[in-house]
C-alpha atoms as a PDB file:
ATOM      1  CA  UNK A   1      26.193 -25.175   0.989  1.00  0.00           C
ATOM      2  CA  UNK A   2      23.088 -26.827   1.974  1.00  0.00           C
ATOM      3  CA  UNK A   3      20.742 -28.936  -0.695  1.00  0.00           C
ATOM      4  CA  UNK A   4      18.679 -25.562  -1.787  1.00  0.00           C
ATOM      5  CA  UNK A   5      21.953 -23.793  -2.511  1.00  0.00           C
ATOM      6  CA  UNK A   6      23.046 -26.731  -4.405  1.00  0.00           C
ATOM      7  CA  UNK A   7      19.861 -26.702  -6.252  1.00  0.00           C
ATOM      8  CA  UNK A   8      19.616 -23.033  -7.071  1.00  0.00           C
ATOM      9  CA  UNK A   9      23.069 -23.099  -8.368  1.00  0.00           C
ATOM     10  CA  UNK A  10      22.540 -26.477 -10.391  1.00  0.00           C
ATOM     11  CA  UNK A  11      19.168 -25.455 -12.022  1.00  0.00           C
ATOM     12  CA  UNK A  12      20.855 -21.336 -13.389  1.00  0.00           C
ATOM     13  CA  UNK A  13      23.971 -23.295 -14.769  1.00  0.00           C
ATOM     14  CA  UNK A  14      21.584 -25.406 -17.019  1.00  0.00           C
ATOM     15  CA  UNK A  15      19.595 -23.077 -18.206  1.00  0.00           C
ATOM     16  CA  UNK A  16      22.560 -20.154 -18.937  1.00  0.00           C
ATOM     17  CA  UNK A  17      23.409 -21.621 -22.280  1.00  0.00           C
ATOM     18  CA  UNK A  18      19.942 -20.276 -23.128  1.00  0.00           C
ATOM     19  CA  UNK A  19      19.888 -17.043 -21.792  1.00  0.00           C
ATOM     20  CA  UNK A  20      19.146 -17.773 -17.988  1.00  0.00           C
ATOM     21  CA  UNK A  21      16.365 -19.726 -16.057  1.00  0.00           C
ATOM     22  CA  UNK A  22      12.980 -18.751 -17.631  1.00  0.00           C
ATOM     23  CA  UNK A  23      11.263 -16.647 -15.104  1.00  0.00           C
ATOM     24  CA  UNK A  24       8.233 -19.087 -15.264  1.00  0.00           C
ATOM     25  CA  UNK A  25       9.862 -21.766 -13.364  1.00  0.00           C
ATOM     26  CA  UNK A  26      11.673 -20.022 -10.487  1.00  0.00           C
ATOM     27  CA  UNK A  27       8.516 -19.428  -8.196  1.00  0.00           C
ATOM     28  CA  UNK A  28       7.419 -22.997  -8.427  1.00  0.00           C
ATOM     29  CA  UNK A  29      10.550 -24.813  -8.249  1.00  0.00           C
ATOM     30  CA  UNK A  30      11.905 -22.465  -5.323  1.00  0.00           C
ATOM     31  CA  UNK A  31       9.021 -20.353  -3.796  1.00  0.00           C
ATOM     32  CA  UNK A  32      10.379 -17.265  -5.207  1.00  0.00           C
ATOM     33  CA  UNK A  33       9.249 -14.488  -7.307  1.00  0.00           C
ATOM     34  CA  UNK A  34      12.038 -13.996 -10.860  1.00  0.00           C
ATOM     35  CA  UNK A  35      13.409 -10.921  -8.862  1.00  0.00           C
ATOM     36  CA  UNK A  36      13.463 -12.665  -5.986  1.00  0.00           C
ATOM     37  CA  UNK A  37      15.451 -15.711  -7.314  1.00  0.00           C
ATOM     38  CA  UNK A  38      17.916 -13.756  -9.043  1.00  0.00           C
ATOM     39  CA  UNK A  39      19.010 -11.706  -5.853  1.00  0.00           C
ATOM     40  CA  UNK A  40      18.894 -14.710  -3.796  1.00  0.00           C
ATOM     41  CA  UNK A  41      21.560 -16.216  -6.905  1.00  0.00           C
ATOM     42  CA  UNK A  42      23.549 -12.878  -6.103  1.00  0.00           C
ATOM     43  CA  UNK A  43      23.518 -12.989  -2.572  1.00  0.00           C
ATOM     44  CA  UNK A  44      24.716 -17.212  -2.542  1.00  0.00           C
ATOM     45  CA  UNK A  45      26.989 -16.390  -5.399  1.00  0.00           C
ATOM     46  CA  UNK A  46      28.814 -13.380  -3.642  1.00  0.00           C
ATOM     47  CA  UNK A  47      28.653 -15.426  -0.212  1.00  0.00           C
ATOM     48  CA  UNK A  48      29.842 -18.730  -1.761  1.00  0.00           C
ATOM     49  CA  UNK A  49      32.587 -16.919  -3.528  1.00  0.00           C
ATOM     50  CA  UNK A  50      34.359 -15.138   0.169  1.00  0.00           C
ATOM     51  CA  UNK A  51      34.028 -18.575   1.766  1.00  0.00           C
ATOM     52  CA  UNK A  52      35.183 -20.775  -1.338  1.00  0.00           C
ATOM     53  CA  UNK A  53      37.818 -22.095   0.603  1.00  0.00           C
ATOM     54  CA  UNK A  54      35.204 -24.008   3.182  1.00  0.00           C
ATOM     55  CA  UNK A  55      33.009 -25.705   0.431  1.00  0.00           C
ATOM     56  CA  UNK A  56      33.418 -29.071  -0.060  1.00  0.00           C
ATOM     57  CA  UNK A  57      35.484 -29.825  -3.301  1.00  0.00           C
ATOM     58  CA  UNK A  58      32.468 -30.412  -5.460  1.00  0.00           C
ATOM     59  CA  UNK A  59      30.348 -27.763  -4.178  1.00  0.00           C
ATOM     60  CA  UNK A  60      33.883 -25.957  -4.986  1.00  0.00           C
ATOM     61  CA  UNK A  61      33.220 -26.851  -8.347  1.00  0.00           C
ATOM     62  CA  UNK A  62      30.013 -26.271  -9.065  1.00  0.00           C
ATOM     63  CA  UNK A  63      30.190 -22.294  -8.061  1.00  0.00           C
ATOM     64  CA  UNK A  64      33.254 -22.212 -10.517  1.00  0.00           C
ATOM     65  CA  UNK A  65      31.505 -23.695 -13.225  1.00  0.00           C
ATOM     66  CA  UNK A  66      28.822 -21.845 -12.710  1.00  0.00           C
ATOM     67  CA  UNK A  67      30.450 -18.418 -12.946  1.00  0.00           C
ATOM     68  CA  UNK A  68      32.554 -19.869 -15.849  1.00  0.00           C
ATOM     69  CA  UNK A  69      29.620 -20.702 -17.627  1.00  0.00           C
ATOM     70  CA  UNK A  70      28.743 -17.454 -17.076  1.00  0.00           C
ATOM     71  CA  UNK A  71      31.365 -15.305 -18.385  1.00  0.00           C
ATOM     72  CA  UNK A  72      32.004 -17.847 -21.384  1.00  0.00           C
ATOM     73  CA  UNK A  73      28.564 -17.832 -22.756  1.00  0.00           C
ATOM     74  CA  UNK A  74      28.211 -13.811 -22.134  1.00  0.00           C
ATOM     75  CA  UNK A  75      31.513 -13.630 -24.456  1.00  0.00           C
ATOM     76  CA  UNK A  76      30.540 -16.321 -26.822  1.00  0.00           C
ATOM     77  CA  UNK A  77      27.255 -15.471 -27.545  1.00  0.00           C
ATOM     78  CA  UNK A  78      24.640 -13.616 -28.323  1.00  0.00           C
ATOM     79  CA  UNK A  79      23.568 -13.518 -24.621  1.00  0.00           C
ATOM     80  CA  UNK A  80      26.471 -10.435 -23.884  1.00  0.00           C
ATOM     81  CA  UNK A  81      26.033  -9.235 -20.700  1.00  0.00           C
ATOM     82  CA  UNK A  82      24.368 -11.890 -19.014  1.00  0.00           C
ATOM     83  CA  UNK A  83      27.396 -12.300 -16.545  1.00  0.00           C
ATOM     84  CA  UNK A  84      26.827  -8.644 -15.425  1.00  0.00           C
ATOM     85  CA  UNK A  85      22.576  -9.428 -14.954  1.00  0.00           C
ATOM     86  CA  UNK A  86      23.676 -12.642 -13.086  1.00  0.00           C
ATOM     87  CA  UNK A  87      26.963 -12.158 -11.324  1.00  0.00           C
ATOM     88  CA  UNK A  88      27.926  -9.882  -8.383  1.00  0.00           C
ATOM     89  CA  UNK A  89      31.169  -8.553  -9.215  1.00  0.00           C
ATOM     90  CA  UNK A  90      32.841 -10.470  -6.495  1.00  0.00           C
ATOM     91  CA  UNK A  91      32.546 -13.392  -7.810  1.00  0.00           C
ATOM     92  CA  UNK A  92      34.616 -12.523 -11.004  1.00  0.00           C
ATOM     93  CA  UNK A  93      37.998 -14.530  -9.820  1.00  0.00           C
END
């Protein structure tokens, strides 16, 4: 996972306890459109998740929390769903 991935996957996990990233931010933090930076989420997500066993430990980590946080706060809250929006359904261990 290079330091874009990293980022990308750092900046969704802080924001899911509210719901996701705001769409405002996405194209001037990363250079890409809402729809865009969701997809791209998907895409490193689903790819991340097949090749789990090559990350380093705490890139490891982070994709796990991040899908944890995921499916936690889409349970827990009033944000059900958001797992589904968020998460290709590979990446739900």
């Amino acid at each position: 996972m290079d330091w874009y991935d990293r980022q990308i996957l750092q900046f969704v996990l802080r924001w899911i306890p509210f719901g996701g990233p705001p769409e405002d931010e996405t194209l001037p933090r990363f250079g890409l459109t809402p729809s865009e930076f969701r997809n791209r989420f998907r895409e490193l997500v689903s790819s991340l998740t097949r090749d789990k066993r090559t990350l380093a430990e705490d890139d490891r980590e982070l994709l796990t929390s991040t899908i944890y946080a995921f499916v936690s706060e889409s349970e827990q809250s009033q944000h059900a769903g958001l797992h589904e929006d968020w998460l290709p359904r590979t990446a739900l261990f």
